[in-house]
N, C-alpha and C. Protein backbone atom coordinates (compact mmCIF):
# COMPACT_ATOMS: atom_id res chain seq x y z
N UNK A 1 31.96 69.17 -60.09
CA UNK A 1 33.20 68.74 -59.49
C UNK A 1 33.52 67.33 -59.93
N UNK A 2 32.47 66.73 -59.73
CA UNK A 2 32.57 65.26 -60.59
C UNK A 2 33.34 65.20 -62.09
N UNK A 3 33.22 65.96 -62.63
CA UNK A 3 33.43 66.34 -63.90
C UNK A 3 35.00 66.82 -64.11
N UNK A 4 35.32 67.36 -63.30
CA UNK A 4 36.60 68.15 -63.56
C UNK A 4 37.58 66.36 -62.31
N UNK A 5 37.14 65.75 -62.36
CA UNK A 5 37.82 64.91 -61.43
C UNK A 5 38.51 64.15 -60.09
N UNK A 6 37.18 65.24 -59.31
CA UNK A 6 37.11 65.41 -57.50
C UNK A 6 36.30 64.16 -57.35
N UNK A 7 35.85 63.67 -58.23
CA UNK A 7 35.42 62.16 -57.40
C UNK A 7 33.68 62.67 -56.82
N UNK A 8 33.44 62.29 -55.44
CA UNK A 8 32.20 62.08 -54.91
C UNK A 8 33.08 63.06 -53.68
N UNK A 9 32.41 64.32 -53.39
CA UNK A 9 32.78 64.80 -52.19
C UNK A 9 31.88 65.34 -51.30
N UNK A 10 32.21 65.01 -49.92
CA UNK A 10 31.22 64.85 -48.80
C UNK A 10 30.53 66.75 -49.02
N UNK A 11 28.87 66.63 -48.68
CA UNK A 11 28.14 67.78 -48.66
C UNK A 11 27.35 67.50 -47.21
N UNK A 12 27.44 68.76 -46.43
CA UNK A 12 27.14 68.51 -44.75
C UNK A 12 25.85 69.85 -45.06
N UNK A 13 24.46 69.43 -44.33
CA UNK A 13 23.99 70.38 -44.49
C UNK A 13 22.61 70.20 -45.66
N UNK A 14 22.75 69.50 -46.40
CA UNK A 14 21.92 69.47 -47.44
C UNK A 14 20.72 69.16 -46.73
N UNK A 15 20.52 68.67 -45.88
CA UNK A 15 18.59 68.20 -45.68
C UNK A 15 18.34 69.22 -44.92
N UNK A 16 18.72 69.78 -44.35
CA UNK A 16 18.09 70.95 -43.73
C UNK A 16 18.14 72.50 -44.73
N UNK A 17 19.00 72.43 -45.63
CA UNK A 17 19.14 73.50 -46.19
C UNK A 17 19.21 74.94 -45.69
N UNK A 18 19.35 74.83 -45.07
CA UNK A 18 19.49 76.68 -44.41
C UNK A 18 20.98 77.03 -44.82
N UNK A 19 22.30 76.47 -44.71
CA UNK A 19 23.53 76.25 -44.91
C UNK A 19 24.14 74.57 -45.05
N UNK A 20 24.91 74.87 -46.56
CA UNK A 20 25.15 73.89 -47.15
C UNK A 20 26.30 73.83 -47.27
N UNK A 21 27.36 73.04 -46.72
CA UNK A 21 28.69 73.24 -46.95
C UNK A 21 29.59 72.16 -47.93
N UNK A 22 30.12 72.37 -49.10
CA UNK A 22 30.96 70.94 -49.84
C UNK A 22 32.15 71.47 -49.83
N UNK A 23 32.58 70.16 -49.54
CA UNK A 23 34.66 70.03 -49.36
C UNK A 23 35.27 69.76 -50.59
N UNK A 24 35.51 70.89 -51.49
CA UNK A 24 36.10 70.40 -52.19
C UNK A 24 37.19 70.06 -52.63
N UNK A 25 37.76 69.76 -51.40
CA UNK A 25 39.45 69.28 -51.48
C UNK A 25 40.12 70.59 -51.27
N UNK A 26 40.67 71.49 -51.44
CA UNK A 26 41.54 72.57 -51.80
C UNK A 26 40.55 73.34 -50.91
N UNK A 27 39.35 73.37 -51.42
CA UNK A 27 38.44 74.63 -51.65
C UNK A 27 37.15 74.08 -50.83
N UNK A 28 36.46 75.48 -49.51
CA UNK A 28 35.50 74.40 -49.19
C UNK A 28 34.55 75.54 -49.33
N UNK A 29 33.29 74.89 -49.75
CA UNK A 29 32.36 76.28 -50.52
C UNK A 29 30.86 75.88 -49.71
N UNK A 30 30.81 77.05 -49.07
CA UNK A 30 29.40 77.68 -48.33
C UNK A 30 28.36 77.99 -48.75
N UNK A 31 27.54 77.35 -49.24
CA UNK A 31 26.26 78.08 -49.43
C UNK A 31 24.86 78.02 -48.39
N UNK A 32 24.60 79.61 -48.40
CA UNK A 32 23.34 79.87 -47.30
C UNK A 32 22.31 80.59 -48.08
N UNK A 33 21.17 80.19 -47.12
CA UNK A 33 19.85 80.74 -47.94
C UNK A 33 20.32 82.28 -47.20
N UNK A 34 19.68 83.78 -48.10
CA UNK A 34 19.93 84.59 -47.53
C UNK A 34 19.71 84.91 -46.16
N UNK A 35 18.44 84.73 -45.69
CA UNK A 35 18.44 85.01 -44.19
C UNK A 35 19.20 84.38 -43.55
N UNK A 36 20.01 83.49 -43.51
CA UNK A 36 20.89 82.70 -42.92
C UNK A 36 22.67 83.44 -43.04
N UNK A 37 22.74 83.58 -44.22
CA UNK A 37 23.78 84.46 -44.77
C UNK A 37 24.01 85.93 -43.99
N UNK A 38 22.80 86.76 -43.89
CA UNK A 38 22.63 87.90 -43.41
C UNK A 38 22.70 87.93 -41.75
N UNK A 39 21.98 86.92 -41.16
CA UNK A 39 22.13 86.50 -39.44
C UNK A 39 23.87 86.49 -39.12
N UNK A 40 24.59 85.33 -39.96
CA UNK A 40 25.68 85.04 -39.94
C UNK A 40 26.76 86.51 -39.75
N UNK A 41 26.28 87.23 -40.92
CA UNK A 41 26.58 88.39 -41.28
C UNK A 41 28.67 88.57 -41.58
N UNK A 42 28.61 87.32 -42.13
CA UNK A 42 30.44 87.13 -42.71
C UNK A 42 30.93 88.08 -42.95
N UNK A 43 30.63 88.39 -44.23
CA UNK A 43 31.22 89.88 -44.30
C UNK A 43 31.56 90.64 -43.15
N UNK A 44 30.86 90.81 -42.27
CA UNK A 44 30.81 92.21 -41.35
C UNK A 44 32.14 91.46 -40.27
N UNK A 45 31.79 89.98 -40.37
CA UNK A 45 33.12 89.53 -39.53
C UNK A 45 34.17 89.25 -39.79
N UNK A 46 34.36 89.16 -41.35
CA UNK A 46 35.88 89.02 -41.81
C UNK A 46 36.11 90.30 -42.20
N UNK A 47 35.49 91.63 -42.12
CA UNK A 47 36.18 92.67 -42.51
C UNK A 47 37.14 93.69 -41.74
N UNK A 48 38.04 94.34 -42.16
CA UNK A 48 38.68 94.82 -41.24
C UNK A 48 38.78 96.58 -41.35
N UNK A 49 38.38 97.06 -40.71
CA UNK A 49 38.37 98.56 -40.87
C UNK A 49 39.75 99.22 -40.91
N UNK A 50 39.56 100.20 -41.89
CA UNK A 50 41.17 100.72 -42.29
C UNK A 50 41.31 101.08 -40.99
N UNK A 51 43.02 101.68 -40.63
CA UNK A 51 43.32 102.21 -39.28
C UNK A 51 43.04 103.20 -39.75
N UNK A 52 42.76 104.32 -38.34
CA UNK A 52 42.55 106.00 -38.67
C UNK A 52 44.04 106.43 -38.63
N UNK A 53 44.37 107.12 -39.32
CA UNK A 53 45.54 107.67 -40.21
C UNK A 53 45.75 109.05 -39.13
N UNK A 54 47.19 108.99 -38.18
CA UNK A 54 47.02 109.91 -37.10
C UNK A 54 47.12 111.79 -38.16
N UNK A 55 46.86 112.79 -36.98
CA UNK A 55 46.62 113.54 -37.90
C UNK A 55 48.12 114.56 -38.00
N UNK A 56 48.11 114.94 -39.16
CA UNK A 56 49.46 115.66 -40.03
C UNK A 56 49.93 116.75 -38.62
N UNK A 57 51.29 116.24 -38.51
CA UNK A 57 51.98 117.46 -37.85
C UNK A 57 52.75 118.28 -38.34
C-alpha cells in the first residue's frame, strides 16, 4: 500500500494476531487466522438464502 501511495495506514490487531484489520482508505481488509475466521463464521452471516419460489398454479 505504501507503494501504490496510501502513505502509513493504521493496522488494529497485529500483536495479538488472531484478527488483523488495515484501513485502507476506500477499502478496509480483514485478516483472521482460520479458527478465528470459522468461529466468526462471515460467510454464513452475510449470506442470504434465495426466497422459496411459491408453488405453480
Amino acid at each position: 500500500m505504501k507503494e501504490a501511495g496510501y502513505g502509513t495506514r493504521p493496522i488494529d490487531g497485529l500483536q495479538q494476531g488472531d484478527w488483523v484489520l488495515v484501513d485502507a482508505g476506500d477499502v478496509i481488509v480483514h485478516l483472521f487466522r482460520q479458527e478465528v475466521r470459522d468461529y466468526y463464521d462471515l460467510e454464513g452471516m452475510w449470506s442470504v438464502a434465495e426466497p422459496e419460489r411459491a408453488a405453480a398454479r
